[in-house]
Protein backbone atom coordinates (compact mmCIF):
# COMPACT_ATOMS: atom_id res chain seq x y z
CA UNK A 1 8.69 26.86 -37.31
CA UNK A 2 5.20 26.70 -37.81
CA UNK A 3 2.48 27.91 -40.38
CA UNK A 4 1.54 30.69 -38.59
CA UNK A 5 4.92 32.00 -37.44
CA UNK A 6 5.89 31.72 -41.09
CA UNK A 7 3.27 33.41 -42.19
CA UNK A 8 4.08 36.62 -39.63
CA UNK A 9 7.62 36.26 -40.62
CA UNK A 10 6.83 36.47 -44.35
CA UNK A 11 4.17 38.89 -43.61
CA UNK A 12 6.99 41.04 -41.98
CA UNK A 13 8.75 40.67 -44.83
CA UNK A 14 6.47 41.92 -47.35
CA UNK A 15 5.10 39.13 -48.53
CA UNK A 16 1.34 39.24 -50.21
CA UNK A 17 -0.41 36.12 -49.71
CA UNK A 18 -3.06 35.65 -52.98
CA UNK A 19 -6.04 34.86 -50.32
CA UNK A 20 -6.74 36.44 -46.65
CA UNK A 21 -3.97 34.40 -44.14
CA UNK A 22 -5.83 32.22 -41.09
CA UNK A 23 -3.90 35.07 -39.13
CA UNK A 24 -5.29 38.18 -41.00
CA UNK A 25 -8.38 36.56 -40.72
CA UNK A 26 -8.09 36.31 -37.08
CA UNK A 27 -6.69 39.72 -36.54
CA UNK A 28 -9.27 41.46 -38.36
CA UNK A 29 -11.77 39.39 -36.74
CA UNK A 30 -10.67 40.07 -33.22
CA UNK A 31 -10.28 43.43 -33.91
CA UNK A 32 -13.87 44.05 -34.66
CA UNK A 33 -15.43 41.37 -32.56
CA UNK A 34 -12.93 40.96 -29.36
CA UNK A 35 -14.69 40.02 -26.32
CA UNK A 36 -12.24 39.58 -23.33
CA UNK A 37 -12.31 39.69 -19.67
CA UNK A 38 -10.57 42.49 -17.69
CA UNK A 39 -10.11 40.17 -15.07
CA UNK A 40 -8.13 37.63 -16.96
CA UNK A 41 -4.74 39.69 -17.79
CA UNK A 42 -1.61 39.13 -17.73
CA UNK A 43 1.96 40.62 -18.09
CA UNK A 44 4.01 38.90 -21.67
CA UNK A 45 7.52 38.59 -21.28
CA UNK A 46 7.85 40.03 -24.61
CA UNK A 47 5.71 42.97 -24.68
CA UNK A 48 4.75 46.19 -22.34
CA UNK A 49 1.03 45.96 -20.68
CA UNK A 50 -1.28 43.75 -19.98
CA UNK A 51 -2.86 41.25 -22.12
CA UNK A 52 -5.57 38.39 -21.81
CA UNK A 53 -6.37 35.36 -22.11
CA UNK A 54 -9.14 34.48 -24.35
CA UNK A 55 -9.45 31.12 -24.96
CA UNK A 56 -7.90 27.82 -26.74
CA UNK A 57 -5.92 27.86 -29.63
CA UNK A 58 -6.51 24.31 -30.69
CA UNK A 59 -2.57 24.33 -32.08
CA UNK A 60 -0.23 23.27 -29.41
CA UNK A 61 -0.86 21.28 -26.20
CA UNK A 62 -0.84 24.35 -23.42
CA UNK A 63 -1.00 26.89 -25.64
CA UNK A 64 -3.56 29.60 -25.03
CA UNK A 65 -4.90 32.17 -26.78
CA UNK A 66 -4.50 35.68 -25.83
CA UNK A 67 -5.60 39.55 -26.56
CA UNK A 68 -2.68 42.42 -27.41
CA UNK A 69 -4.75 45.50 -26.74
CA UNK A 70 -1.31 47.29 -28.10
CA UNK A 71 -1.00 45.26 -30.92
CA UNK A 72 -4.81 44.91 -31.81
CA UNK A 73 -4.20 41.23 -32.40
CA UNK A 74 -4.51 38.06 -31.02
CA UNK A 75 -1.39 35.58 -30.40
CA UNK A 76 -0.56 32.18 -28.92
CA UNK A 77 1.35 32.00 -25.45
CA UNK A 78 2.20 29.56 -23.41
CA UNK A 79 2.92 29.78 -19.34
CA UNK A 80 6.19 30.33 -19.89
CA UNK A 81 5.78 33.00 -22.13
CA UNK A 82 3.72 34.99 -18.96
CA UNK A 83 5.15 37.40 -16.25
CA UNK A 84 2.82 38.79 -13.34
CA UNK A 85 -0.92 37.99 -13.82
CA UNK A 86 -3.87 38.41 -11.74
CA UNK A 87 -5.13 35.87 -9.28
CA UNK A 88 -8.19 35.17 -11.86
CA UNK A 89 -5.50 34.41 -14.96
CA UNK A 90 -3.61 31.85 -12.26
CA UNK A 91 -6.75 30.00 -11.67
CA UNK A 92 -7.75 30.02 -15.01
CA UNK A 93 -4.05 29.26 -16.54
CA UNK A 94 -4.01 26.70 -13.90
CA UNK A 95 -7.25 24.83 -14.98
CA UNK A 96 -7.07 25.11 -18.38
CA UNK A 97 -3.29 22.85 -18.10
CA UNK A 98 -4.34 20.17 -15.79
CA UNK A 99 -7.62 20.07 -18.73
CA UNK A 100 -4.86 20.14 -21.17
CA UNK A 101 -2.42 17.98 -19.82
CA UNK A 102 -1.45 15.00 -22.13
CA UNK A 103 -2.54 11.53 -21.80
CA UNK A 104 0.25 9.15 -20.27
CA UNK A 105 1.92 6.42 -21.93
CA UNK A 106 -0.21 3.33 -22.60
CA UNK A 107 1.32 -0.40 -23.11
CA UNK A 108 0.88 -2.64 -25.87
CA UNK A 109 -2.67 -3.80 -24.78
CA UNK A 110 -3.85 0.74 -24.11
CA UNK A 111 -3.29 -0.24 -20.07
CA UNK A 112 -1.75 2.70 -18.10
CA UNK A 113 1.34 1.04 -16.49
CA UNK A 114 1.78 2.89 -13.11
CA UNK A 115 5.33 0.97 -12.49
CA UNK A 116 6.48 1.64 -15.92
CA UNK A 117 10.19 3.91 -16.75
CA UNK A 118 7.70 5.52 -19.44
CA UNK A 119 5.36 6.32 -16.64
CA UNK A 120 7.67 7.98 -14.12
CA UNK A 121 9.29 10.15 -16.98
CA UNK A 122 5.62 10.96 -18.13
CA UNK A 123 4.88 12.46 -14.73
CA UNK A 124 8.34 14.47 -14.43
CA UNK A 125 6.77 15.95 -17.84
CA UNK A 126 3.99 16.78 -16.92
CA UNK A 127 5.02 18.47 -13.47
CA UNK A 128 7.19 20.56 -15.61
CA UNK A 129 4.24 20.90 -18.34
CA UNK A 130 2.84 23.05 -15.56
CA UNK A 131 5.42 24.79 -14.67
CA UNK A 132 5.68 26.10 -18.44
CA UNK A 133 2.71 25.28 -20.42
CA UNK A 134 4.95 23.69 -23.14
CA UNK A 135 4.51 20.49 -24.77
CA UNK A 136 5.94 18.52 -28.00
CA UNK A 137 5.90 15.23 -29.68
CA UNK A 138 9.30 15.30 -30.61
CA UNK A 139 12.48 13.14 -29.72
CA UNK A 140 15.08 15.48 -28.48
CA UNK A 141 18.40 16.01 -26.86
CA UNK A 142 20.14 18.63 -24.65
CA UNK A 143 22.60 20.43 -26.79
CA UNK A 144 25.08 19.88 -23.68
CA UNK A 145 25.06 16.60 -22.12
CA UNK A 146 22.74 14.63 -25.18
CA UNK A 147 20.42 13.21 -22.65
CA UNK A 148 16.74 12.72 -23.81
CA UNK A 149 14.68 16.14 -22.94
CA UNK A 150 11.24 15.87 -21.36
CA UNK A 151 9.04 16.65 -23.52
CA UNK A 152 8.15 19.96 -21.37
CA UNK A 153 11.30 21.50 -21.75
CA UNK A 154 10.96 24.91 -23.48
CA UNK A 155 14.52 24.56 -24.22
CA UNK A 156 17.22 22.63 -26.35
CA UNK A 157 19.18 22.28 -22.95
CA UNK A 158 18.26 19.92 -20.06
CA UNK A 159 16.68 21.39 -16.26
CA UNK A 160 20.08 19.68 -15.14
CA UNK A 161 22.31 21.69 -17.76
CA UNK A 162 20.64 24.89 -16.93
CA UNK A 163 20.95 24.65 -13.16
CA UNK A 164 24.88 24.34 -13.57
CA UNK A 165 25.00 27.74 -15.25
């Protein structure tokens, strides 16, 4: 989990933080200083309306930050996160991940090995990476078969596990 979902969830929970959260901070901020454009919305997954994008983050690899005109807050989402959006938000959703897209794999000597097994699953990544925006640095294993996950998939279970279903 990270800091700032623990934060909401304590936050949720009634928790009083001592000094102003880097959330609170940012939702009172946004509230009284929001500048968005109309033409950048899109629909979330979890929540009725539009929303839009606003900017980067600078948290996760592909994660962008976004405008909850029903919540009066600003959150992190990620492409996978996203419904319907306007032909603006695809462009814009669409550059901003090939500018965020991770380097590839270097060799011993920081050379780019084209021919390399490291290579080819690199690029399987990152065609998924922009299919869903998603990205971690973490080792991990579908819960079903235990073969290694690219690092693009949103889930705990493989593309291959998930097509069976």
């Amino acid at each position: 989990m990270t800091g700032d979902c623990q934060v909401r969830f304590c936050e949720r929970l009634g928790v009083k933080f001592p000094l102003p959260t880097r959330l609170a901070t940012l939702k009172f901020t946004m509230i009284n200083k929001i500048k968005y454009d109309n033409n950048l919305w899109f629909q979330h997954k979890g929540c009725e309306g539009k929303h839009y994008l606003i900017g980067n983050p600078h948290t996760h690899i592909g994660r962008m930050w976004a405008w909850c005109p029903k919540e009066e807050r600003t959150f992190f989402v990620s492409k996978a996160d996203m419904g319907e959006m306007s032909e603006q938000a695809r462009y814009w959703v669409e550059g901003y991940l090939n500018g965020n897209q991770p380097d590839p794999p270097v060799n011993k000597d920081g050379d780019v090995d084209f021919e390399s097994q490291e290579y080819r699953i690199w690029t399987n990544a990152v065609e998924l990476f922009h299919e869903t925006g998603y990205w971690t640095d973490e080792e991990r294993k579908c819960e079903k078969c235990g073969s290694a996950l690219l690092q693009s998939e949103p889930t705990e279970i493989c593309r291959n596990c998930l097509s069976k279903n």
